[in-house]
N, C-alpha and C. Protein backbone atom coordinates (compact mmCIF):
# COMPACT_ATOMS: atom_id res chain seq x y z
N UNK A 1 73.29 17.11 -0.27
CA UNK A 1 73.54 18.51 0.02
C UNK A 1 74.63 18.62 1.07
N UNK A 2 75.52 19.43 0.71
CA UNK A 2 76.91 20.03 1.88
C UNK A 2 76.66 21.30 1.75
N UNK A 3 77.56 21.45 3.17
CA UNK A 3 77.77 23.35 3.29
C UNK A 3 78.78 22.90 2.77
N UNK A 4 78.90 24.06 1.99
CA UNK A 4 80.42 23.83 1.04
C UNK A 4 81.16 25.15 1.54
N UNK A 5 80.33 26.27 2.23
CA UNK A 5 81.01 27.63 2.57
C UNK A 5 80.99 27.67 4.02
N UNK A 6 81.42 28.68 4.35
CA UNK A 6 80.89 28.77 5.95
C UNK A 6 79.81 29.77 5.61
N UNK A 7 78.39 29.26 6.85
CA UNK A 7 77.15 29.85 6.31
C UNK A 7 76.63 30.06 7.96
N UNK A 8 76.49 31.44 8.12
CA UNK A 8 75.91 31.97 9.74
C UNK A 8 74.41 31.64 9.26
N UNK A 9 73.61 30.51 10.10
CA UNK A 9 72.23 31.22 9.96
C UNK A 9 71.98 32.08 11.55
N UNK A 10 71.39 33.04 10.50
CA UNK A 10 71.07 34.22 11.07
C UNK A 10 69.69 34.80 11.00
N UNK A 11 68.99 35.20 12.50
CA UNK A 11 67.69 36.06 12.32
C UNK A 11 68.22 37.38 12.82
N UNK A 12 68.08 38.32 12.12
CA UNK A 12 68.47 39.54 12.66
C UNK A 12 67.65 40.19 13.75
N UNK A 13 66.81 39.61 13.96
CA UNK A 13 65.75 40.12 15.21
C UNK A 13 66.38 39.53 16.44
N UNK A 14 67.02 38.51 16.61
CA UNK A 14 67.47 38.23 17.41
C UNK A 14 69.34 38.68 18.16
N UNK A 15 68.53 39.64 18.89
CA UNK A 15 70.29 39.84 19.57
C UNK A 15 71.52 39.04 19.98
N UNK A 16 71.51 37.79 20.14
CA UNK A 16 71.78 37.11 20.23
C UNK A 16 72.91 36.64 18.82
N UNK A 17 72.19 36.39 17.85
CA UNK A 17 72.45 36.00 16.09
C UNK A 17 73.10 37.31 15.84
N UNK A 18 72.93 38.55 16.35
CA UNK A 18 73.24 39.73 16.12
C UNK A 18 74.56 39.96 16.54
N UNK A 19 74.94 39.29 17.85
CA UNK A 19 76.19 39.48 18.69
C UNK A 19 76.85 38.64 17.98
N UNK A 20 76.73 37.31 17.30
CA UNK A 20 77.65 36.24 16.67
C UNK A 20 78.33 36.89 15.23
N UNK A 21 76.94 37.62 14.68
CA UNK A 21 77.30 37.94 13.09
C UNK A 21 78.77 39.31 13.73
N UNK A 22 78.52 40.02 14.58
CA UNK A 22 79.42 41.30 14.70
C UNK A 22 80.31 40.58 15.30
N UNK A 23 80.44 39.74 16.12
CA UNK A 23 82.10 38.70 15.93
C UNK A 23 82.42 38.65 15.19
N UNK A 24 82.22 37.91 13.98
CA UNK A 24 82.65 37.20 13.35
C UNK A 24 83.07 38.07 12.22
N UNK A 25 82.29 39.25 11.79
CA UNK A 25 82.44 40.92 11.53
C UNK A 25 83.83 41.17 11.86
N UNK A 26 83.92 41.41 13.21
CA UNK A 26 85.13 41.66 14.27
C UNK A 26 86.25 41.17 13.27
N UNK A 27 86.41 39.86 13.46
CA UNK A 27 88.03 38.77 13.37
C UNK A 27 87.47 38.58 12.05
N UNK A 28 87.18 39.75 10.94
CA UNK A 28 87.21 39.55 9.39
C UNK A 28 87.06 38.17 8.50
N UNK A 29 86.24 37.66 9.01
CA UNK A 29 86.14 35.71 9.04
C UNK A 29 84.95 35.96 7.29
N UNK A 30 84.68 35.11 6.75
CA UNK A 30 84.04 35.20 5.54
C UNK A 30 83.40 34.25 5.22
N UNK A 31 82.00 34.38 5.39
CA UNK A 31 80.89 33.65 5.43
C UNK A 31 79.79 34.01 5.06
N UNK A 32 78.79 33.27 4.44
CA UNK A 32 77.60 33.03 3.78
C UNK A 32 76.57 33.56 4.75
N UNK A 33 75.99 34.82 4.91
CA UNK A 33 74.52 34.77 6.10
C UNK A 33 73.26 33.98 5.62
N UNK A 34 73.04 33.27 6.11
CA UNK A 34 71.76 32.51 5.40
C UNK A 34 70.31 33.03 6.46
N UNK A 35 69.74 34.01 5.89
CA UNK A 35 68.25 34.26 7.04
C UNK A 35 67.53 33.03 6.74
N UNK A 36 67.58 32.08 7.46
CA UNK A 36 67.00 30.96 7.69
C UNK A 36 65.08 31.22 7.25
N UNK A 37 64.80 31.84 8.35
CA UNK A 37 63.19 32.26 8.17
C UNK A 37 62.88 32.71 6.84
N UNK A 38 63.59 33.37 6.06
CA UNK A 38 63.08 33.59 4.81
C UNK A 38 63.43 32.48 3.73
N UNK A 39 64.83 31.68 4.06
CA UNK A 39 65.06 30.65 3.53
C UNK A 39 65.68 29.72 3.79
N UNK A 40 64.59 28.81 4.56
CA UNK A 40 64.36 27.71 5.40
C UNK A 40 65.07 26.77 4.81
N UNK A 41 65.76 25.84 5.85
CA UNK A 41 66.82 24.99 5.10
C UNK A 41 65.47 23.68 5.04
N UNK A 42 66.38 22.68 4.36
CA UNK A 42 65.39 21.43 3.63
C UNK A 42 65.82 20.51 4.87
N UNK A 43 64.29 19.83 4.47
CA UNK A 43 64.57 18.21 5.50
C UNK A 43 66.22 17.53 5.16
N UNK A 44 66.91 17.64 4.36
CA UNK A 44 67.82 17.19 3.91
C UNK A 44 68.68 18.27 4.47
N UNK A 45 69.07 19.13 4.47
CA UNK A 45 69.81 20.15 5.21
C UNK A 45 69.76 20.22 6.72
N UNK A 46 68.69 19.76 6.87
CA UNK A 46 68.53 19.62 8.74
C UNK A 46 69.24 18.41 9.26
N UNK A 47 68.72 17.56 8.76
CA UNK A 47 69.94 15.98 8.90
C UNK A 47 71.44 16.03 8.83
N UNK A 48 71.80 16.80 7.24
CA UNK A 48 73.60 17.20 7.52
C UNK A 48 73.79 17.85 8.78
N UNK A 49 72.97 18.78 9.09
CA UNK A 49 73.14 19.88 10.20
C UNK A 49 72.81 19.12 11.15
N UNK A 50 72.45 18.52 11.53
CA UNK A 50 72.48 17.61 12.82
C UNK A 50 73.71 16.84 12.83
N UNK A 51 74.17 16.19 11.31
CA UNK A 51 75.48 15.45 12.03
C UNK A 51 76.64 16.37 12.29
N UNK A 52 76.41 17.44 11.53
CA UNK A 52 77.89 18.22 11.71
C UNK A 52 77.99 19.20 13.08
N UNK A 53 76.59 19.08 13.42
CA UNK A 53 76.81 19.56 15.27
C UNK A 53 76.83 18.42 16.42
N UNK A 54 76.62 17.11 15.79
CA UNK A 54 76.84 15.88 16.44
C UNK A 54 75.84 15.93 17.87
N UNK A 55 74.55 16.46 17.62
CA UNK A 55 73.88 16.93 19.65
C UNK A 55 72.51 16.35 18.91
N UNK A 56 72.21 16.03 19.62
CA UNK A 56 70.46 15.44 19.29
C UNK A 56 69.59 16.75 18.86
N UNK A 57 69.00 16.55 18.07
CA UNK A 57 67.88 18.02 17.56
C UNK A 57 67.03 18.40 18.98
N UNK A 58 66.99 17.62 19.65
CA UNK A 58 65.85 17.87 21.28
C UNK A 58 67.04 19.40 21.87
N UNK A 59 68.47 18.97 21.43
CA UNK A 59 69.69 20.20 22.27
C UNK A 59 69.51 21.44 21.44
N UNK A 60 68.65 21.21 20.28
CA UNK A 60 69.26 22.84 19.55
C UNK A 60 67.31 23.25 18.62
N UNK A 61 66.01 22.66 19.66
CA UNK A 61 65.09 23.07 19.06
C UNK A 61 64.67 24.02 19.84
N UNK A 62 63.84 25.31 19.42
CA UNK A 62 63.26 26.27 20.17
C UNK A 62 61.76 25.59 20.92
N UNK A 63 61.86 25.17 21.70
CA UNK A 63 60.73 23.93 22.46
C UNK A 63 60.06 24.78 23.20
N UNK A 64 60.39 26.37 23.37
CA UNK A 64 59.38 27.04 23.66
C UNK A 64 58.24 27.92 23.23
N UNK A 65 58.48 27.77 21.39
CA UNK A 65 57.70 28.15 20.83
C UNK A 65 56.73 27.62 20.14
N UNK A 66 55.48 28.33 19.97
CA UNK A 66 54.25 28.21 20.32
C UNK A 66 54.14 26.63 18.99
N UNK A 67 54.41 26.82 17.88
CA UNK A 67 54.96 25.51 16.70
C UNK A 67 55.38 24.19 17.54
N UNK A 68 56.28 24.77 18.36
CA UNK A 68 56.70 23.28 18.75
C UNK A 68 55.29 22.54 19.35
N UNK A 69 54.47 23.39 20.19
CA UNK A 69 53.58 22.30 20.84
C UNK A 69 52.63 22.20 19.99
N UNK A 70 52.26 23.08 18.96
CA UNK A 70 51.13 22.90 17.46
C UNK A 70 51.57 21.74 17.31
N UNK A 71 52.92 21.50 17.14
CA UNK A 71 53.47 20.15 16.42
C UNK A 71 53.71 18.45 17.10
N UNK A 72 52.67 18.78 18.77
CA UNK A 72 52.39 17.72 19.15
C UNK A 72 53.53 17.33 19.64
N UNK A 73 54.86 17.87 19.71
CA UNK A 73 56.12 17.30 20.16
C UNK A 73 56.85 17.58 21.59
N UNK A 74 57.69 16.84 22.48
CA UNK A 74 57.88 17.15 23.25
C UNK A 74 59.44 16.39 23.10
N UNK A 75 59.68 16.84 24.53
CA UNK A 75 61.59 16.71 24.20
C UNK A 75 62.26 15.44 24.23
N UNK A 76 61.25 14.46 24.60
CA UNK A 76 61.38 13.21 24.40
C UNK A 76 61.37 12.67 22.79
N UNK A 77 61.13 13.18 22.32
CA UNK A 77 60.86 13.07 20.62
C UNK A 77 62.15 13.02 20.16
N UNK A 78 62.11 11.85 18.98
CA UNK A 78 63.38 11.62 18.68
C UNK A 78 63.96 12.41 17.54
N UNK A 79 64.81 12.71 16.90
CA UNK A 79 65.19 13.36 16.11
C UNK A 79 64.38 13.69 14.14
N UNK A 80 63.98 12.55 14.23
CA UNK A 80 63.19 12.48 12.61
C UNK A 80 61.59 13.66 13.29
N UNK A 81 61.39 13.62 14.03
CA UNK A 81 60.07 14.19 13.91
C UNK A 81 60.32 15.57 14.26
N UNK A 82 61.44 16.11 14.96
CA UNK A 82 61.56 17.42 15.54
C UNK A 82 62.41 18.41 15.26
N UNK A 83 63.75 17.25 13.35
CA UNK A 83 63.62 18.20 12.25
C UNK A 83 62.45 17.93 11.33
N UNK A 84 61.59 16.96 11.10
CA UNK A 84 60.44 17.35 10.42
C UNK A 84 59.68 18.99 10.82
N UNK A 85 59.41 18.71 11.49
CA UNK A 85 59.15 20.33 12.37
C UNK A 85 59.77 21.01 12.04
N UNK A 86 60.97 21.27 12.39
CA UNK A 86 61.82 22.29 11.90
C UNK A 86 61.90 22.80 10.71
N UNK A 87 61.64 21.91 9.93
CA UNK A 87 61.62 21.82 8.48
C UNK A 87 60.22 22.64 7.91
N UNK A 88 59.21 22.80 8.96
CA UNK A 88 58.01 22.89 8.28
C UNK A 88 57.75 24.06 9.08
N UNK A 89 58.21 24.49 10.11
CA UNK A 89 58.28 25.99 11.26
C UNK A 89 60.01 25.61 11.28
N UNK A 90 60.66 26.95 10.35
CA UNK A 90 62.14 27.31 10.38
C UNK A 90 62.37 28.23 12.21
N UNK A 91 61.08 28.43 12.85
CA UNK A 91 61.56 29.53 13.90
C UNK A 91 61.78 28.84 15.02
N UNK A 92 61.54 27.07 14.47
CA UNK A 92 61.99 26.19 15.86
C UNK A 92 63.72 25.96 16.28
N UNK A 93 63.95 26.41 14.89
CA UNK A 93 65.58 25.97 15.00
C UNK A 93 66.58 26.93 15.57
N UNK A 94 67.61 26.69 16.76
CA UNK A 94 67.89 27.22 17.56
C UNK A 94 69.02 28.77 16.60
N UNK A 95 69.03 29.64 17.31
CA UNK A 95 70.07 30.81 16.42
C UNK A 95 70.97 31.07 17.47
N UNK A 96 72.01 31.80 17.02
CA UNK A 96 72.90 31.82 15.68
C UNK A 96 73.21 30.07 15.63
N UNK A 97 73.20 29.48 14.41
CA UNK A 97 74.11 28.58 14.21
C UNK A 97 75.68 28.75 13.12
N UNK A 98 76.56 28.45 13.18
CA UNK A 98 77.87 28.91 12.66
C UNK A 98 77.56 27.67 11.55
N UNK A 99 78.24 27.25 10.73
CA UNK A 99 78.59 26.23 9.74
C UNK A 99 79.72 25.70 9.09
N UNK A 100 80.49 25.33 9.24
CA UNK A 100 81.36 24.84 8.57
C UNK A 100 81.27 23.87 7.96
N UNK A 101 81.81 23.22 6.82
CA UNK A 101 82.33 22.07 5.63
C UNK A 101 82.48 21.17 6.84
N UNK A 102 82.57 20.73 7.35
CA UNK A 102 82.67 19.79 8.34
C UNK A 102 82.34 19.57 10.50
N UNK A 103 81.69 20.76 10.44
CA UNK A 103 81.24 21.10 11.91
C UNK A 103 80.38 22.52 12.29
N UNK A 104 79.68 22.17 12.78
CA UNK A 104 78.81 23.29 13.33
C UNK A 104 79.21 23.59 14.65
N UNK A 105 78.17 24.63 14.85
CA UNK A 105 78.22 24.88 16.73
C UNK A 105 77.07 26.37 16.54
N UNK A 106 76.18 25.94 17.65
CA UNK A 106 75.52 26.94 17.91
C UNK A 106 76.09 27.98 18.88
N UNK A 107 75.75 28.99 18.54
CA UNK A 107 75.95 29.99 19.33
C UNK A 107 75.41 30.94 19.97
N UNK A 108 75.26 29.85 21.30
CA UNK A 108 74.81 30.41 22.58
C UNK A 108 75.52 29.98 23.70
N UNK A 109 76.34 31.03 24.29
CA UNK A 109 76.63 32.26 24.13
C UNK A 109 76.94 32.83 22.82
N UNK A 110 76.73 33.82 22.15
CA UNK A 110 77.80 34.39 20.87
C UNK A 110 78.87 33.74 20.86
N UNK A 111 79.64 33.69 21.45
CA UNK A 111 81.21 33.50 21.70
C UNK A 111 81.64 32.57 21.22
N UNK A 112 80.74 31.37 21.02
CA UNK A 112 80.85 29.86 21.05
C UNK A 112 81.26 30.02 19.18
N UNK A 113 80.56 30.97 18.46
CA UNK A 113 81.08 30.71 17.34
C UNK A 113 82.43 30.82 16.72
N UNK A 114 83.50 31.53 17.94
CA UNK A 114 84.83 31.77 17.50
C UNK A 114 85.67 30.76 17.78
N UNK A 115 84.72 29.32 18.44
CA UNK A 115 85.50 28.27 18.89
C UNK A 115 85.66 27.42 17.25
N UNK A 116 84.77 27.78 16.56
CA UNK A 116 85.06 27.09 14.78
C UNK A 116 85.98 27.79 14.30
N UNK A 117 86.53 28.40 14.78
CA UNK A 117 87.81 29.93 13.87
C UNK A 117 88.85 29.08 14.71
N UNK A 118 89.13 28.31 15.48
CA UNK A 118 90.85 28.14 15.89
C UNK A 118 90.79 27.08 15.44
């Protein structure tokens, strides 16, 4: 599996994912919204997405929600078990993430996603 498009995952509840998508809105950029929570990427999609943001999954899991500690994990946990998680609770995985064919970047701040546009 590749991103073959550019693909925002996006939760719209989150202001945050909200401020990235109306960037990117902004500078007329053209991309795939993927609502993650309704359609959760695959154990196999979490692995590409880890190499194409190149940061350990411990840098981009939501470790403060209530799943992560159901899931027995802590930030010492190495990467196979904490996209397993992810994979199995989509609300661990950090938002907005941007996507590109060859690089990611989360975006937090918003801003961070216009650093994949230059």
């Amino acid at each position: 599996m590749t991103f073959e498009v550019a693909t925002l995952l996006h939760n719209p509840k989150c202001s945050k994912s909200r401020a990235a998508k109306a960037l990117l809105d902004e500078k007329g950029f053209s991309y795939h919204e993927r609502r993650y929570l309704d359609d959760p990427l695959t154990a196999d999609e979490l692995v590409e997405l880890a190499k194409l943001l190149g940061r350990p999954a411990r840098e981009w899991v939501r470790s403060g929600e209530a799943s992560f500690g159901e899931a027995h994990l802590d930030l010492e946990a190495g990467d196979a078990p904490i996209l397993a998680a992810m994979a199995r609770h989509p609300i661990l995985i950090e938002r907005p993430i941007l996507i590109l064919p060859k690089r990611a970047i989360v975006g937090r701040p918003p801003e961070r996603v216009l650093e994949l546009l230059r």
